[in-house]
ModelCIF file with pLDDT and N, C-alpha, C, O atoms, coordinates in Angstrom:
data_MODEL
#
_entry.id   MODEL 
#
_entity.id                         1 
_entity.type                       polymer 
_entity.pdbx_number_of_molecules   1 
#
_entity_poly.entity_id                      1 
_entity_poly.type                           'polypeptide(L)' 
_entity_poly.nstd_linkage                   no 
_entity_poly.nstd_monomer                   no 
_entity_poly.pdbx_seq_one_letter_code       
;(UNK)(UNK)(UNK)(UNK)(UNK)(UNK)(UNK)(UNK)(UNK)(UNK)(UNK)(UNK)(UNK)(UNK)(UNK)(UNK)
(UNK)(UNK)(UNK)(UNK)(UNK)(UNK)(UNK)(UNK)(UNK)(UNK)(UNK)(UNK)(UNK)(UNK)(UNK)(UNK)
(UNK)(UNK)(UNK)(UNK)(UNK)
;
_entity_poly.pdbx_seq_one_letter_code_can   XXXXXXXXXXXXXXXXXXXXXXXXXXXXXXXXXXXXX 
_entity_poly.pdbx_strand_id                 A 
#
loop_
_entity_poly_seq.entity_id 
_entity_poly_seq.num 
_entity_poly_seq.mon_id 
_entity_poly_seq.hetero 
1 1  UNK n 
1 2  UNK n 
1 3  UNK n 
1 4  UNK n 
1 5  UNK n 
1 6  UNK n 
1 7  UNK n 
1 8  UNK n 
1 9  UNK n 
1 10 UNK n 
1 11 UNK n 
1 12 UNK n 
1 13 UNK n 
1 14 UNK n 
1 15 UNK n 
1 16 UNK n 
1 17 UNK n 
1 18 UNK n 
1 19 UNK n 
1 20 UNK n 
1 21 UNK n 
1 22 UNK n 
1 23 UNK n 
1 24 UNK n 
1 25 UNK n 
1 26 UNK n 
1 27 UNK n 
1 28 UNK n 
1 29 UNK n 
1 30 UNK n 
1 31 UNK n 
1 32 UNK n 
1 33 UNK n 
1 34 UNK n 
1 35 UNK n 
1 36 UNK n 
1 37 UNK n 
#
_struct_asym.id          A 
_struct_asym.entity_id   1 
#
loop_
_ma_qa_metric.id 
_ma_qa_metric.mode 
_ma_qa_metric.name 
_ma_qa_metric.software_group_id 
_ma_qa_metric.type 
1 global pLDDT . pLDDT 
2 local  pLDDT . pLDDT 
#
_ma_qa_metric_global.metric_id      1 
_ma_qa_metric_global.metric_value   84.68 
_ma_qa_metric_global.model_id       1 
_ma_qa_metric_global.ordinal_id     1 
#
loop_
_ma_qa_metric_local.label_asym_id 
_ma_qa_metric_local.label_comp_id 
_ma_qa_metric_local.label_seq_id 
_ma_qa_metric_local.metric_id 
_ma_qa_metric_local.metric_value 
_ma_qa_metric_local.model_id 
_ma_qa_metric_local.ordinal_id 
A UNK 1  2 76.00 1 1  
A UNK 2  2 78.00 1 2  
A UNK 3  2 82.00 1 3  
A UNK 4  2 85.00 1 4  
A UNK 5  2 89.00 1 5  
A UNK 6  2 88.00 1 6  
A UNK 7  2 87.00 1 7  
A UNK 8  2 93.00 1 8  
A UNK 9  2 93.00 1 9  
A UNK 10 2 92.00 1 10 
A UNK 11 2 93.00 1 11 
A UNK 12 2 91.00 1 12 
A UNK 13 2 87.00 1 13 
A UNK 14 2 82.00 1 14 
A UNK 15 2 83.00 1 15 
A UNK 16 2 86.00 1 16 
A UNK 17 2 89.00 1 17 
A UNK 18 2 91.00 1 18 
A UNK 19 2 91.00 1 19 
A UNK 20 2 91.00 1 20 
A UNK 21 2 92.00 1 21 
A UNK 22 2 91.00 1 22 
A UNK 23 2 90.00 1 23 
A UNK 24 2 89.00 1 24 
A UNK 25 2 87.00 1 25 
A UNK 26 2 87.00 1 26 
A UNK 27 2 84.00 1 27 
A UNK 28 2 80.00 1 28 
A UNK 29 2 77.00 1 29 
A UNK 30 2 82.00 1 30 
A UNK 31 2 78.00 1 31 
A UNK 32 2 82.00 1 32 
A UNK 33 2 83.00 1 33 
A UNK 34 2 77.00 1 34 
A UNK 35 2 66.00 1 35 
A UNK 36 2 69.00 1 36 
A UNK 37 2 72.00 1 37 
#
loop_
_atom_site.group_PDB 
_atom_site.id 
_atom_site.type_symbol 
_atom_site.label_atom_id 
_atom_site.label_alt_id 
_atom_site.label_comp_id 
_atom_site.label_asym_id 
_atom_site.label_entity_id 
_atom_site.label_seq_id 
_atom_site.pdbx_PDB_ins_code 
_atom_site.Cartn_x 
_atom_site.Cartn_y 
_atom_site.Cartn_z 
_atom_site.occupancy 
_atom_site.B_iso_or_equiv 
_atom_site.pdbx_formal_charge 
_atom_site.auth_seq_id 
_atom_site.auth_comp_id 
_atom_site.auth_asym_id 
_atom_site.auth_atom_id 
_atom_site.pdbx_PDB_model_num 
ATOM 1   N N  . UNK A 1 1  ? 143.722 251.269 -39.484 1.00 76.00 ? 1  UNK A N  1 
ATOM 2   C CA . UNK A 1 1  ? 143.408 251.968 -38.238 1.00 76.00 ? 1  UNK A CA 1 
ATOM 3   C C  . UNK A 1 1  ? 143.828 253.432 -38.286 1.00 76.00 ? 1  UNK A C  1 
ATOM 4   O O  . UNK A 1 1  ? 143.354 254.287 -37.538 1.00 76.00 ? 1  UNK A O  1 
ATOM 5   N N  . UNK A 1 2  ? 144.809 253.675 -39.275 1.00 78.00 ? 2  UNK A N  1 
ATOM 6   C CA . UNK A 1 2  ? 145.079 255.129 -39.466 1.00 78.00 ? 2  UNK A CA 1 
ATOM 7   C C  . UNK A 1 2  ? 146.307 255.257 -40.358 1.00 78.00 ? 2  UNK A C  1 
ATOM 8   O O  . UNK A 1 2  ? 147.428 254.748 -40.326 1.00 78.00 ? 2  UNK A O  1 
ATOM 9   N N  . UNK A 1 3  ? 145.571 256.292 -41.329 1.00 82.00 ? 3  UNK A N  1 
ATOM 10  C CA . UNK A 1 3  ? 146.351 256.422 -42.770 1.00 82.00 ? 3  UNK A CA 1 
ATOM 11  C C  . UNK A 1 3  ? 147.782 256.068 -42.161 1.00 82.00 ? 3  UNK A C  1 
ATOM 12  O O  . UNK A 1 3  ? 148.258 256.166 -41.030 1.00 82.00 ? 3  UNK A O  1 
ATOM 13  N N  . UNK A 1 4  ? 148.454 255.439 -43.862 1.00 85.00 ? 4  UNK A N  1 
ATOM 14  C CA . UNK A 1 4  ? 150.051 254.808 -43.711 1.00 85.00 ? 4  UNK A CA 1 
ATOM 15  C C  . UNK A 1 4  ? 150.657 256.230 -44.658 1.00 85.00 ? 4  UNK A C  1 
ATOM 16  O O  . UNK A 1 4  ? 150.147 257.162 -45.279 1.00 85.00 ? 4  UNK A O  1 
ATOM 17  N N  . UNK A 1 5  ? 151.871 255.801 -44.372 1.00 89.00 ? 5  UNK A N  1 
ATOM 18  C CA . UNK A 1 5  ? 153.169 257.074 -44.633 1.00 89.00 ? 5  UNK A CA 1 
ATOM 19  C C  . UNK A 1 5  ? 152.959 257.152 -46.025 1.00 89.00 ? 5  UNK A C  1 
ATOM 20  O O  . UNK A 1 5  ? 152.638 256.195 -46.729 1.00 89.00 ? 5  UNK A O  1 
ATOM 21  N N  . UNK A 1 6  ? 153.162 258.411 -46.444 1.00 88.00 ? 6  UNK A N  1 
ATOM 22  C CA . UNK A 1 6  ? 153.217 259.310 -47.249 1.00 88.00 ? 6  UNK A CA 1 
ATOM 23  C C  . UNK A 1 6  ? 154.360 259.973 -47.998 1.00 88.00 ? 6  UNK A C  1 
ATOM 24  O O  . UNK A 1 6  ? 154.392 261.197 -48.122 1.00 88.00 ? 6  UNK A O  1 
ATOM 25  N N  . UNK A 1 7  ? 155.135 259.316 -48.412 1.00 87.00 ? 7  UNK A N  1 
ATOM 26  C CA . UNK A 1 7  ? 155.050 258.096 -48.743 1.00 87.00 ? 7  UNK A CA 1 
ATOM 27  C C  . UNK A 1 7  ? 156.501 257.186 -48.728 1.00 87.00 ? 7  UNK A C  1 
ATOM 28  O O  . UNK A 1 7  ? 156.809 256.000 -48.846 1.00 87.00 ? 7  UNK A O  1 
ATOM 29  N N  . UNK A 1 8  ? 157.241 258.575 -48.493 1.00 93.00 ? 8  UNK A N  1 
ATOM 30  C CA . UNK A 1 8  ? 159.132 257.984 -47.805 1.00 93.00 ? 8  UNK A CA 1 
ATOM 31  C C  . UNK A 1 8  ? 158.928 259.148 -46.908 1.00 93.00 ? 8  UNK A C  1 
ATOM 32  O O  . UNK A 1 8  ? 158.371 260.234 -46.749 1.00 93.00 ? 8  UNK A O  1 
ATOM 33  N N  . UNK A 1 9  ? 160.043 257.888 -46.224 1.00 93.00 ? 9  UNK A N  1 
ATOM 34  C CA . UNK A 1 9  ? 160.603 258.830 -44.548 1.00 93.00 ? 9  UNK A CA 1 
ATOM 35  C C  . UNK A 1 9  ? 162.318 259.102 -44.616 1.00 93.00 ? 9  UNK A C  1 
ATOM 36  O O  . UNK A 1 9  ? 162.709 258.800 -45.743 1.00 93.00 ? 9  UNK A O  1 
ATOM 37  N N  . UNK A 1 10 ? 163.007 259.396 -44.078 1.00 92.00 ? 10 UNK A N  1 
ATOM 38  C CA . UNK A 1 10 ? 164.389 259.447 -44.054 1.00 92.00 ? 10 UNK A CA 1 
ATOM 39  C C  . UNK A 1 10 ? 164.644 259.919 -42.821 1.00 92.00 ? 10 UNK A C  1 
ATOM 40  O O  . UNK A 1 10 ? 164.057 260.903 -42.373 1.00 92.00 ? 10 UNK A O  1 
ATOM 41  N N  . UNK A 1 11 ? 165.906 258.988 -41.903 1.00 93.00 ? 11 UNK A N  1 
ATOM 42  C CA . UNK A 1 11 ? 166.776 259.214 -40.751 1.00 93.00 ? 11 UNK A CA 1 
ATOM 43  C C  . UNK A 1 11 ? 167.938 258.922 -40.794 1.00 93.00 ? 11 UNK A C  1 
ATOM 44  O O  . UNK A 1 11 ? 168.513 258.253 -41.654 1.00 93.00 ? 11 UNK A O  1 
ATOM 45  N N  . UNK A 1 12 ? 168.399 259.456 -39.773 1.00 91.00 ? 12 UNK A N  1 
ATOM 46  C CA . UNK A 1 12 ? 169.599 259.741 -39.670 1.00 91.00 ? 12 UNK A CA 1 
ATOM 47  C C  . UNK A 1 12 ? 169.838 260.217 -38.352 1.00 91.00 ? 12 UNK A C  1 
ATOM 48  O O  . UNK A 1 12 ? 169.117 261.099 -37.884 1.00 91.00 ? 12 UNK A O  1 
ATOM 49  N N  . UNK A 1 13 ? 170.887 259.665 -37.630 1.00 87.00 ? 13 UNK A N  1 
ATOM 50  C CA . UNK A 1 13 ? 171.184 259.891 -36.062 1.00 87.00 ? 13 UNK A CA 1 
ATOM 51  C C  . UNK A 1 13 ? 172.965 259.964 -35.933 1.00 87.00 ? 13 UNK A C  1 
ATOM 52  O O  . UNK A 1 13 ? 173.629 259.906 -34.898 1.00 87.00 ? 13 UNK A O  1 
ATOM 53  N N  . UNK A 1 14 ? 173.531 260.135 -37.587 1.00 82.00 ? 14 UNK A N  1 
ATOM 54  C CA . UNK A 1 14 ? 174.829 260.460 -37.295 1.00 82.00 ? 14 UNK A CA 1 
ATOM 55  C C  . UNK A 1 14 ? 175.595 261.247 -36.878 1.00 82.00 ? 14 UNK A C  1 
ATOM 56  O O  . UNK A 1 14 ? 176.750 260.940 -36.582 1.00 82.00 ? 14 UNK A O  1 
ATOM 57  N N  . UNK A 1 15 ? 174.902 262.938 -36.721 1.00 83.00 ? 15 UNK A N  1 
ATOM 58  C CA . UNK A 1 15 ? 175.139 263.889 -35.919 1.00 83.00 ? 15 UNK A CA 1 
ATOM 59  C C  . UNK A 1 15 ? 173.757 264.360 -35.509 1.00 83.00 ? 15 UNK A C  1 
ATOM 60  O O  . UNK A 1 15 ? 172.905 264.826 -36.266 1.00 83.00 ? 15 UNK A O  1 
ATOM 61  N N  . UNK A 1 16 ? 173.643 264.141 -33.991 1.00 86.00 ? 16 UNK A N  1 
ATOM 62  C CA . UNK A 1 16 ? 172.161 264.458 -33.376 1.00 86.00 ? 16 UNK A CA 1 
ATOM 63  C C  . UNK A 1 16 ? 171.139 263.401 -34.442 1.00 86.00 ? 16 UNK A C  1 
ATOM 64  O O  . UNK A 1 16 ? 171.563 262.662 -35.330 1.00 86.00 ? 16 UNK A O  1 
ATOM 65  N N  . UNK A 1 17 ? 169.862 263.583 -34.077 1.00 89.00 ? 17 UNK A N  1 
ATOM 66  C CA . UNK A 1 17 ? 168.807 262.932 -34.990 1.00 89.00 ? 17 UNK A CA 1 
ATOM 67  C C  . UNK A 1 17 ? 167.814 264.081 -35.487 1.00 89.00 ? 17 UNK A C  1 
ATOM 68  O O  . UNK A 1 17 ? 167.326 265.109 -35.018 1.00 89.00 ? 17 UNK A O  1 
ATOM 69  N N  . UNK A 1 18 ? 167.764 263.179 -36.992 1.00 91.00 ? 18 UNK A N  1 
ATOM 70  C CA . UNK A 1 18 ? 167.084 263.592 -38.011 1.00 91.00 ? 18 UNK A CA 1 
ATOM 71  C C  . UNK A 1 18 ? 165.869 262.903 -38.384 1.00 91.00 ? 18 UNK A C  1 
ATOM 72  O O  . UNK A 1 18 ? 165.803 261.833 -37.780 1.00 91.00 ? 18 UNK A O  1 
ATOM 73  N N  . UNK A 1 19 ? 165.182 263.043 -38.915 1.00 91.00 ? 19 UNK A N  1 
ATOM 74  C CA . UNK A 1 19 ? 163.397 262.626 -39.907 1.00 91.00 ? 19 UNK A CA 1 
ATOM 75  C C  . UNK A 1 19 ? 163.011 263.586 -40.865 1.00 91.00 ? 19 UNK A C  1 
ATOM 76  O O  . UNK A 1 19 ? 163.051 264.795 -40.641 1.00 91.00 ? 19 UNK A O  1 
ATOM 77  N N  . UNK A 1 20 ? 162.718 263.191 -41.695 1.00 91.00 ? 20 UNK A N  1 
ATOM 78  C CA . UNK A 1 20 ? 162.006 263.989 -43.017 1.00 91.00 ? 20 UNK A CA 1 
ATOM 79  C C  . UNK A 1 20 ? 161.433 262.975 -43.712 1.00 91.00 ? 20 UNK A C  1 
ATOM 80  O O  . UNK A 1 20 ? 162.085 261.962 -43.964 1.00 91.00 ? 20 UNK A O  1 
ATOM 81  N N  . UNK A 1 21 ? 159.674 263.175 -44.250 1.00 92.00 ? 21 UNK A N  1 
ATOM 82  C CA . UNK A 1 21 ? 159.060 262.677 -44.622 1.00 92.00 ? 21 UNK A CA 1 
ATOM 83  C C  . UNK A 1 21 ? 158.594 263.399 -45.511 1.00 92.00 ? 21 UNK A C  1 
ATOM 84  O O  . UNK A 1 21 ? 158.355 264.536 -45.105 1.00 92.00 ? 21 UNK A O  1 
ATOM 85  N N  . UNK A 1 22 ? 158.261 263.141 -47.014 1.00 91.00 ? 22 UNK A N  1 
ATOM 86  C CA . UNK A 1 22 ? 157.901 264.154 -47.856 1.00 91.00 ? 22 UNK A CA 1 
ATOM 87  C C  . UNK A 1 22 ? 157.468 262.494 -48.909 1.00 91.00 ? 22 UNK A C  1 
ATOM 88  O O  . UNK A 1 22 ? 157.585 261.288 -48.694 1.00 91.00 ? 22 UNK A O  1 
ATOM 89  N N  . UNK A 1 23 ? 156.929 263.380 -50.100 1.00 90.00 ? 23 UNK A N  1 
ATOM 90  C CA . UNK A 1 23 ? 155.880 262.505 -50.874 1.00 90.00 ? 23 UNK A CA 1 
ATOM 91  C C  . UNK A 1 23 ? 156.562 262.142 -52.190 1.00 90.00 ? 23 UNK A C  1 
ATOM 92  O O  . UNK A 1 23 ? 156.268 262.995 -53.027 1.00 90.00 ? 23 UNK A O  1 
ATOM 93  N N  . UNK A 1 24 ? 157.145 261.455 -52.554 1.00 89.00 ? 24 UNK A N  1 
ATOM 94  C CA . UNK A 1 24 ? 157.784 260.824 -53.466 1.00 89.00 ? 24 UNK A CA 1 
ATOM 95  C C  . UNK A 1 24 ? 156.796 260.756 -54.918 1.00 89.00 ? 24 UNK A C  1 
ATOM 96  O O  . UNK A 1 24 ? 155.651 260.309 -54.994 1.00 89.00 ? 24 UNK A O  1 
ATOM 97  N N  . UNK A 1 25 ? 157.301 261.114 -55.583 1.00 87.00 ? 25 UNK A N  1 
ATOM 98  C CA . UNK A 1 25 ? 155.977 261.900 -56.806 1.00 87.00 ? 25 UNK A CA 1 
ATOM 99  C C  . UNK A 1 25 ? 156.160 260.360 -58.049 1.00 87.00 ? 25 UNK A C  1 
ATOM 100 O O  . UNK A 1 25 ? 157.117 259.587 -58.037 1.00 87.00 ? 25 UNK A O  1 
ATOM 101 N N  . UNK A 1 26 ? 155.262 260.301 -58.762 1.00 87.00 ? 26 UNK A N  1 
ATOM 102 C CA . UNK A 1 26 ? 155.522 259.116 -59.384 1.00 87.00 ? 26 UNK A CA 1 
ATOM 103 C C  . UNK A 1 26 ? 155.933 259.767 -61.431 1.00 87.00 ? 26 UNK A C  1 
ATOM 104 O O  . UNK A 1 26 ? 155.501 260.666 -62.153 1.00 87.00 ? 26 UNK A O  1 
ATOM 105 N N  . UNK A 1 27 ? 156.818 258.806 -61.551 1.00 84.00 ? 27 UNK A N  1 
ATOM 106 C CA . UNK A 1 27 ? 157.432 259.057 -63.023 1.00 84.00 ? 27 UNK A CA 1 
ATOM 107 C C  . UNK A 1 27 ? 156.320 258.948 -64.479 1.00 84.00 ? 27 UNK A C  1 
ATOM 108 O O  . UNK A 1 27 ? 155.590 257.957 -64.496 1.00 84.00 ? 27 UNK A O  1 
ATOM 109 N N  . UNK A 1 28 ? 156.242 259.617 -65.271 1.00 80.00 ? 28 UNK A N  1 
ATOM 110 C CA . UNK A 1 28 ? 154.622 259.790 -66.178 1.00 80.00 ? 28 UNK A CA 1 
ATOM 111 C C  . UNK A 1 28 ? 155.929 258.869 -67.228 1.00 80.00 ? 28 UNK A C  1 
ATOM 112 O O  . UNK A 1 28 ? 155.300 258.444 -68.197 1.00 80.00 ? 28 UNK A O  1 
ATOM 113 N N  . UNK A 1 29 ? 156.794 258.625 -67.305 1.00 77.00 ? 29 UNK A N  1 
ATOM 114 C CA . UNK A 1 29 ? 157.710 257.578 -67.848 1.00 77.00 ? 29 UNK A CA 1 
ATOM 115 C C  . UNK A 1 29 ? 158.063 256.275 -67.357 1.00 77.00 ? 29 UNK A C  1 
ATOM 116 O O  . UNK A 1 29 ? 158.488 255.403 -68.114 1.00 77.00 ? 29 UNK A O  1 
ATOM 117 N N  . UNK A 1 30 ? 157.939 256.142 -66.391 1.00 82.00 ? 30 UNK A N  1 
ATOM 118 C CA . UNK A 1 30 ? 158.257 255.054 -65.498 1.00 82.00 ? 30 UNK A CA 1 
ATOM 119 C C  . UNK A 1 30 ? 158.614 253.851 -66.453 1.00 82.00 ? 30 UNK A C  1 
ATOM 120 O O  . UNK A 1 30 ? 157.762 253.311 -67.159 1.00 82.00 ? 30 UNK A O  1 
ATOM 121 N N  . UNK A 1 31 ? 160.416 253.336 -66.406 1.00 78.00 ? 31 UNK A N  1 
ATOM 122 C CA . UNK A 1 31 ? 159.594 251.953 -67.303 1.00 78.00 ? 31 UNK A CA 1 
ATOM 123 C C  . UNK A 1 31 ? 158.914 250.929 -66.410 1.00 78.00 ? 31 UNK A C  1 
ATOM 124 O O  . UNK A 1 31 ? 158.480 249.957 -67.028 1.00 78.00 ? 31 UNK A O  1 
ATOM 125 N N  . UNK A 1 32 ? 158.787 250.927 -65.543 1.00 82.00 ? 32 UNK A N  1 
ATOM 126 C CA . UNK A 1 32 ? 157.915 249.905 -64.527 1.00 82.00 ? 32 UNK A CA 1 
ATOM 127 C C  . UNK A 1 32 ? 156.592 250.088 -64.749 1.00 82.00 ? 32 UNK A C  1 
ATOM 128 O O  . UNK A 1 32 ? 155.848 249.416 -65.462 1.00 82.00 ? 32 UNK A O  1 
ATOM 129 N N  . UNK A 1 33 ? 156.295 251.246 -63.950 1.00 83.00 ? 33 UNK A N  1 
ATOM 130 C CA . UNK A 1 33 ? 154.523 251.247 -63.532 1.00 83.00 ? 33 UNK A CA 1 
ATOM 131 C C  . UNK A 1 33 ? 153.792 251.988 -64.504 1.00 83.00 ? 33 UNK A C  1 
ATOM 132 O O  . UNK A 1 33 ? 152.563 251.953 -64.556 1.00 83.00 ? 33 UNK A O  1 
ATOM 133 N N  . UNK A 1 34 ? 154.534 252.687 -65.310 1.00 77.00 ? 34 UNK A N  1 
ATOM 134 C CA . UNK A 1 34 ? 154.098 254.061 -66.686 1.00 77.00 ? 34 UNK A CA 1 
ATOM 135 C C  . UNK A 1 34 ? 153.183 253.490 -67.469 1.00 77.00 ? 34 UNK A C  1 
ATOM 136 O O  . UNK A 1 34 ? 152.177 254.121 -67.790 1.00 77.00 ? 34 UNK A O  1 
ATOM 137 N N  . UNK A 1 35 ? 153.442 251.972 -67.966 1.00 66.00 ? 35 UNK A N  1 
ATOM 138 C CA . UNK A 1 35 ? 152.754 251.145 -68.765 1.00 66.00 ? 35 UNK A CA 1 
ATOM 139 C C  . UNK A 1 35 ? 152.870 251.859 -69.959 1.00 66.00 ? 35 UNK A C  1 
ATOM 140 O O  . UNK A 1 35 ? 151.806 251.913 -70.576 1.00 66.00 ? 35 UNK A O  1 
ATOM 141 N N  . UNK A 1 36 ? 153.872 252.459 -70.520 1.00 69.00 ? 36 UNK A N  1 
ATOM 142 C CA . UNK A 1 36 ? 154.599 253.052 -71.933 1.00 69.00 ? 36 UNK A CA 1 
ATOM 143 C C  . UNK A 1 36 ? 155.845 253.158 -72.313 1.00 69.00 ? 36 UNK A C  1 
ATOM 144 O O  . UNK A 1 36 ? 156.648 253.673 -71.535 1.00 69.00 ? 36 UNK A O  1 
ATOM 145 N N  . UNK A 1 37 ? 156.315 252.641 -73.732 1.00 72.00 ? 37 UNK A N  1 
ATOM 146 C CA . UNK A 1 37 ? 157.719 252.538 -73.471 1.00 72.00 ? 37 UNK A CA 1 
ATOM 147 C C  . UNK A 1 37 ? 158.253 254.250 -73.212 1.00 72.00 ? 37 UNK A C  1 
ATOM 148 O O  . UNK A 1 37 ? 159.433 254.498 -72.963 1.00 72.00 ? 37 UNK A O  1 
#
């Protein structure tokens, strides 16, 4: 129904409140998802 987050968020309400959302970039090594050792 309408694009999902992009792709981490971060809060925080320990002094006043906070949000920051920014785009978490992906690893060209990754040993997970890279599919190379």
């Amino acid at each position: 129904c309408c694009p999902s987050l992009n792709n981490y968020v971060v809060f925080n309400d320990a002094d006043g409140l906070y949000t920051y959302t920014f785009e978490a970039s992906r690893k060209e090594d990754c040993l997970v998802c890279s599919q190379m050792p």
